[in-house]
Protein backbone atom coordinates (compact mmCIF):
# COMPACT_ATOMS: atom_id res chain seq x y z
CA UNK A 1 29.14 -65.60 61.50
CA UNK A 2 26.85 -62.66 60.59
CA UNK A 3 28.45 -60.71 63.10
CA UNK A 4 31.37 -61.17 61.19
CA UNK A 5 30.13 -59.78 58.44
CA UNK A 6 28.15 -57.24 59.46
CA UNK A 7 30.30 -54.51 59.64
CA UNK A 8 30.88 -54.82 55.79
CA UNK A 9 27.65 -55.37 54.42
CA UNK A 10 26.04 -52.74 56.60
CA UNK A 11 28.57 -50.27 54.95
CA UNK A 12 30.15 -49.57 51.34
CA UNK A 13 29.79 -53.12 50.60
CA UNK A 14 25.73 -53.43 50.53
CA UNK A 15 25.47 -53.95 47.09
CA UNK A 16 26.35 -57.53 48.17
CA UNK A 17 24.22 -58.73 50.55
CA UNK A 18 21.85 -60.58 48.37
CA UNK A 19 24.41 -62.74 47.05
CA UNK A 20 25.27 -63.73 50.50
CA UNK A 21 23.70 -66.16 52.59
CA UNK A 22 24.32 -68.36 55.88
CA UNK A 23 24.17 -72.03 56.84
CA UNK A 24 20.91 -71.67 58.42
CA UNK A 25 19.05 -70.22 54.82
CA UNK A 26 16.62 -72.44 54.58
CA UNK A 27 16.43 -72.25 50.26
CA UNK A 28 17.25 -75.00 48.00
CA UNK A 29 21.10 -75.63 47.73
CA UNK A 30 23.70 -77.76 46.50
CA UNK A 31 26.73 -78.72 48.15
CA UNK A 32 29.79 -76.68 46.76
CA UNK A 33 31.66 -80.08 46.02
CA UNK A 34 28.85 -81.64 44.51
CA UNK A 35 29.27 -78.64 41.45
CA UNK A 36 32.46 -80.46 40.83
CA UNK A 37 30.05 -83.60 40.58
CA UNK A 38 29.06 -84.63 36.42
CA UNK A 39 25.51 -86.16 38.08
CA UNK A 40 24.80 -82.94 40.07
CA UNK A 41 25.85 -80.90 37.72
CA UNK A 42 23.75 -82.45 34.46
CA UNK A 43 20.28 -82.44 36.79
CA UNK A 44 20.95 -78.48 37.26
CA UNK A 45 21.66 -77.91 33.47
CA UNK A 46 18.47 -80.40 32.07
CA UNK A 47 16.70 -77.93 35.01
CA UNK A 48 17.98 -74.29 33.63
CA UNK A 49 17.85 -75.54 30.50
CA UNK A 50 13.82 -76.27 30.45
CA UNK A 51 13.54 -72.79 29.47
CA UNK A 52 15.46 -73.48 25.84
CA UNK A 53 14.06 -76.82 24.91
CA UNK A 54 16.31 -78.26 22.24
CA UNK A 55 18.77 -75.84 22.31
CA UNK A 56 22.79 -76.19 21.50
CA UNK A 57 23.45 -77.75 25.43
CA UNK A 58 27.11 -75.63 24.91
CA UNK A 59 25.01 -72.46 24.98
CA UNK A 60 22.91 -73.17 28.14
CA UNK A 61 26.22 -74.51 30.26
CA UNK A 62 27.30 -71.27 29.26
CA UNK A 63 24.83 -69.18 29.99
CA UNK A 64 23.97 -71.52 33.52
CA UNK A 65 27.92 -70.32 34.38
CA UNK A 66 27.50 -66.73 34.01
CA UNK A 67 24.43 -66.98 36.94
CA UNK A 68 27.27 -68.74 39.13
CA UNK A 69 30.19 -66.97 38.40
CA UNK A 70 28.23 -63.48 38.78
CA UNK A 71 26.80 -64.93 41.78
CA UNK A 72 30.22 -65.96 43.48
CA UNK A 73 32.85 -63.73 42.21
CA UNK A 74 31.13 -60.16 42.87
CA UNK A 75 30.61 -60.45 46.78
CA UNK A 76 34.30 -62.49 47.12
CA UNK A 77 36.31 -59.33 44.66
CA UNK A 78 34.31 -57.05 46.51
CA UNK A 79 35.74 -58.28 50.28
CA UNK A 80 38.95 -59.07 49.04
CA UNK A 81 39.86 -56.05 46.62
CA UNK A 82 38.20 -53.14 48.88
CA UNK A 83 38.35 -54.70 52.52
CA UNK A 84 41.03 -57.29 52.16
CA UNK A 85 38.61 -59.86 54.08
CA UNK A 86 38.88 -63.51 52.39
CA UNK A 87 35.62 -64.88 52.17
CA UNK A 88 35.43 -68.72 51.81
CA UNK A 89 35.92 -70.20 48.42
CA UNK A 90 37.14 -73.15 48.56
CA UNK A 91 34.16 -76.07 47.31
CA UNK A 92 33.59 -78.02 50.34
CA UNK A 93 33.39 -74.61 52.41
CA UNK A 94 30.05 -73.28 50.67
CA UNK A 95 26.57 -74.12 49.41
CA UNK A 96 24.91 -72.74 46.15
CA UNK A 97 21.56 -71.30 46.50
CA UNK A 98 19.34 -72.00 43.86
CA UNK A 99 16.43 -70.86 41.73
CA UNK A 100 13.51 -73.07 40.78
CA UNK A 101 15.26 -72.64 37.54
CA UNK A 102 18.38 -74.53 38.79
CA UNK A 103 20.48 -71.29 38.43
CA UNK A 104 22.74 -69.52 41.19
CA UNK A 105 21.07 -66.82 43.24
CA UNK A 106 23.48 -66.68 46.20
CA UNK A 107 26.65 -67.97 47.73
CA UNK A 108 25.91 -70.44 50.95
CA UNK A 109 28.77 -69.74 53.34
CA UNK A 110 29.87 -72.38 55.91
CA UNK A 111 31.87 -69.72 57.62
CA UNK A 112 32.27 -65.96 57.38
CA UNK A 113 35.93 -66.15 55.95
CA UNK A 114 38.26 -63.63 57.98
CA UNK A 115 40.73 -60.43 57.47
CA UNK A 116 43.93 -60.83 55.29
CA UNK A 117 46.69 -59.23 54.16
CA UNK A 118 48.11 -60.46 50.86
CA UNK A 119 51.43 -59.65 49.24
CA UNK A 120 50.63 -60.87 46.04
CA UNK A 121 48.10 -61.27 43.63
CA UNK A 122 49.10 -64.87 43.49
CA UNK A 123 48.09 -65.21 47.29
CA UNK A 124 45.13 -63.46 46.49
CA UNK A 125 43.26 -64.79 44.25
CA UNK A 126 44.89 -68.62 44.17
CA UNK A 127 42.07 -70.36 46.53
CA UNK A 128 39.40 -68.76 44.23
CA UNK A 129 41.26 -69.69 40.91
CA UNK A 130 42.60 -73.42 42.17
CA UNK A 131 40.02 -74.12 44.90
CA UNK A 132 36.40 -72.82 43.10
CA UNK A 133 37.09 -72.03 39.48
CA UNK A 134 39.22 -75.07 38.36
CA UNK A 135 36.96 -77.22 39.42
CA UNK A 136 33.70 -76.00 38.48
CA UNK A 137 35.15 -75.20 34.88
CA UNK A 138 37.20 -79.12 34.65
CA UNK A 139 33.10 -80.35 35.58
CA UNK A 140 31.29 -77.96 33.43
CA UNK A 141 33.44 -78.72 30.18
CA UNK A 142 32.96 -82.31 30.93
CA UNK A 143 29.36 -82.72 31.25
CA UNK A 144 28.39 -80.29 28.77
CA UNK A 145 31.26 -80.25 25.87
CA UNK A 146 31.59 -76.32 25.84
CA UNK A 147 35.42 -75.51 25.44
CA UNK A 148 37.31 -74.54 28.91
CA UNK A 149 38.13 -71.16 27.47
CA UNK A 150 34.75 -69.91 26.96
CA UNK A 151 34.01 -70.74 30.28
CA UNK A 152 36.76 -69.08 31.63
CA UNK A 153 36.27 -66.07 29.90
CA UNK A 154 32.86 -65.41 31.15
CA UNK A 155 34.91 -65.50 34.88
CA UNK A 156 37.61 -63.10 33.09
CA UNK A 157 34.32 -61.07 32.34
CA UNK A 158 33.29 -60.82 35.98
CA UNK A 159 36.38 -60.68 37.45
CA UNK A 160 37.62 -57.54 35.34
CA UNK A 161 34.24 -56.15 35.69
CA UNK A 162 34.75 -56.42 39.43
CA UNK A 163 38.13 -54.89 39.20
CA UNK A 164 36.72 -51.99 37.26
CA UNK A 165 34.23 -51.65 39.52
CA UNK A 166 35.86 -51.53 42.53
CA UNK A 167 39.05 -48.93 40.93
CA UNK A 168 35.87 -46.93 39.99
CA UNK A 169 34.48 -46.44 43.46
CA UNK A 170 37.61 -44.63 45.08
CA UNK A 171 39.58 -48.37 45.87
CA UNK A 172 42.43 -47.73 43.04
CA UNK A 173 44.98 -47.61 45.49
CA UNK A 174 43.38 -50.58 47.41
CA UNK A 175 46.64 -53.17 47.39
CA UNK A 176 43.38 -55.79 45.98
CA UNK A 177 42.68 -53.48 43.22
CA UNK A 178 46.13 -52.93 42.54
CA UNK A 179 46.55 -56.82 42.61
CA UNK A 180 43.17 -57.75 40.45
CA UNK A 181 44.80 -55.69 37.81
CA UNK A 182 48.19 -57.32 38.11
CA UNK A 183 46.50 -60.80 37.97
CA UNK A 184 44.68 -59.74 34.51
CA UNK A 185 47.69 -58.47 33.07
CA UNK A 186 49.65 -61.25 33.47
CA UNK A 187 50.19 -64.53 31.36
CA UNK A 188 51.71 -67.14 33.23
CA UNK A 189 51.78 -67.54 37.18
CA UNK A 190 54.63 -67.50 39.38
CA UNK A 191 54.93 -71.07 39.04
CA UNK A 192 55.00 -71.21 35.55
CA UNK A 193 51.22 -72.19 34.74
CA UNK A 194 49.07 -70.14 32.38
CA UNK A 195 46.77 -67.72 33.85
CA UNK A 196 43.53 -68.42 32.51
CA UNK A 197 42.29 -64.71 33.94
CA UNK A 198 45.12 -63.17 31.46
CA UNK A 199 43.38 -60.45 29.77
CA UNK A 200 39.40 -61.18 29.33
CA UNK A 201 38.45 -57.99 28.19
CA UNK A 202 39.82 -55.24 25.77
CA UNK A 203 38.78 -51.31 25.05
CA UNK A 204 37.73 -50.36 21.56
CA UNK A 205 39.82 -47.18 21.02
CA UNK A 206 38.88 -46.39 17.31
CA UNK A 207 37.68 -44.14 15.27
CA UNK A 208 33.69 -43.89 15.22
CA UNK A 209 33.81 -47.20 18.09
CA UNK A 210 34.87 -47.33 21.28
CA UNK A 211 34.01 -49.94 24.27
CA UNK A 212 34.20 -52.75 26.33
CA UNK A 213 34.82 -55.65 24.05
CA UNK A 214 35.25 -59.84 25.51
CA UNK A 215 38.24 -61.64 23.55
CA UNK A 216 36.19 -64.52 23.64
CA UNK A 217 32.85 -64.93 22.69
CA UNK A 218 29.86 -66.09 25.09
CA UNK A 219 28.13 -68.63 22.17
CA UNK A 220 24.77 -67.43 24.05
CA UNK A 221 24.00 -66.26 20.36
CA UNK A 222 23.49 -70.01 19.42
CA UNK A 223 20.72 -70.23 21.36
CA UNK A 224 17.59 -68.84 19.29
CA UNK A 225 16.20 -65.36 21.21
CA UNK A 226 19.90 -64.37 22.54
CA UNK A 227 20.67 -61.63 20.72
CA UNK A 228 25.05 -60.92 21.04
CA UNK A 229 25.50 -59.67 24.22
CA UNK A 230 26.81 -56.36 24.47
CA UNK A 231 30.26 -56.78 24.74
CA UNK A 232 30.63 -59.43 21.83
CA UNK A 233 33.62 -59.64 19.85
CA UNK A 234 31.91 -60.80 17.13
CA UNK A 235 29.67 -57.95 16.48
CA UNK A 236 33.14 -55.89 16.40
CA UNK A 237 33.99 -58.71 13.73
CA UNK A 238 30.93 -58.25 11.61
CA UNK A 239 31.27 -54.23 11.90
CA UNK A 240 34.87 -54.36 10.40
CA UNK A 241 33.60 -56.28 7.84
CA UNK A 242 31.14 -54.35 6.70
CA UNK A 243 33.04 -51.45 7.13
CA UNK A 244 35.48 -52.75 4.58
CA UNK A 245 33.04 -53.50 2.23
CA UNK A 246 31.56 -50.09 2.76
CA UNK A 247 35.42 -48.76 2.01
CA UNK A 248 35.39 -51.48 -1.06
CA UNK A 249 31.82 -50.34 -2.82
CA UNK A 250 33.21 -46.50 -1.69
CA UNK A 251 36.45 -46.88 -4.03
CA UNK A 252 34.77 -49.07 -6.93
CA UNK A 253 32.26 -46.48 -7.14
CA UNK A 254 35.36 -43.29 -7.19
């Protein structure tokens, strides 16, 4: 299985080795299925969440789902979108690799995955949206009470982030890159269903702010120490504000 590999994370895609690891790693894991699991799930979250004693348990599941989703979606956009190669996503075909913490360090692969040639977004990225996402999201809404579409969006933050990314590095004509963005743009699938990846992020284009903004916010801010992270909607929120007022206190004072 490294073999397999090899040739791709000995070249352009380096940057995601360390998020990659084989069944013979000897670190803590979990079973893949078992993050689908509310028991397996609530001992990792009481364990991450150690380091924010009391704190809004929303906030931590949150911020516990960033680690895995930055963890699992970087190295499996990076192989799909600029070497069409379909690393294994599915939950009972990886492991989780954890932290003392309880957070995600790496993605455990039972197999190295193998070369494909999509014709869709929709074939693309379905096993990682149906077979990995779904699930973990359904789980981590259910033992925690955080809201499905927060959690989502911090995916919709990777994934576009990954798209960007990889259009950045000289892979804009890449038929994956081509396909990310499709996927991102697009509000329903082709079988009808919402697209929960539809449109995560959105560029300031004003005057005085521009940016990389989330349409969704985080709720990290909930937990005391966690500043707004910087792509926050709500600090855009609070600036308009403010800006009106300025505008008001500007035209009572005329």
């Amino acid at each position: 299985m490294t073999n397999a590999l090899a040739p791709l994370l000995d070249g352009p895609l380096a940057f995601i080795r360390p998020k990659i690891a084989y069944a013979d790693d000897p670190r803590e894991a979990v079973r893949g299925v078992d993050l689908a699991e509310g028991d397996v799930l609530r001992d990792l979250l009481s364990r991450f969440a150690a380091a924010y004693p009391g704190q809004d348990r929303r906030a931590v599941a949150s911020l516990w789902s960033k680690w895995l989703f930055a963890v699992v979606l970087e190295p499996v956009l990076a192989t799909s979108m600029r070497a069409d190669w379909a690393l294994p996503v599915a939950l009972g075909d990886i492991g989780l690799i954890l932290t003392a913490d309880g957070r995600a360090e790496a993605l455990k692969l039972d197999h190295a995955g193998a070369p494909f040639a999509p014709v869709s977004a929709e074939q693309r990225f379905a096993a990682l949206i149906d077979d990995h996402l779904a699930p973990v999201v359904g789980a981590l809404a259910r033992t925690s009470g955080i809201t499905p579409r927060v959690l989502w969006s911090n995916a919709g933050n990777y994934f576009e982030h990954a798209v960007r990314s990889a259009e950045q590095s000289g892979s804009a004509a890449c038929p994956g890159v081509i396909h990310g963005k499709e996927l991102l743009a697009s509000r329903t699938r082709p079988d009808g269903r919402s697209n929960p990846l539809f449109a995560p992020i959105y560029y300031l284009d004003e005057p005085g702010r521009t940016g990389r903004r989330r349409r969704i916010c985080c709720i990290r801010y909930l937990i005391p120490g966690q500043a707004y992270c910087g792509v926050c909607p709500i600090v855009r929120q609070e600036q308009a504000c403010r800006d009106t007022n300025e505008r008001q206190e500007a035209g009572a004072r005329a």
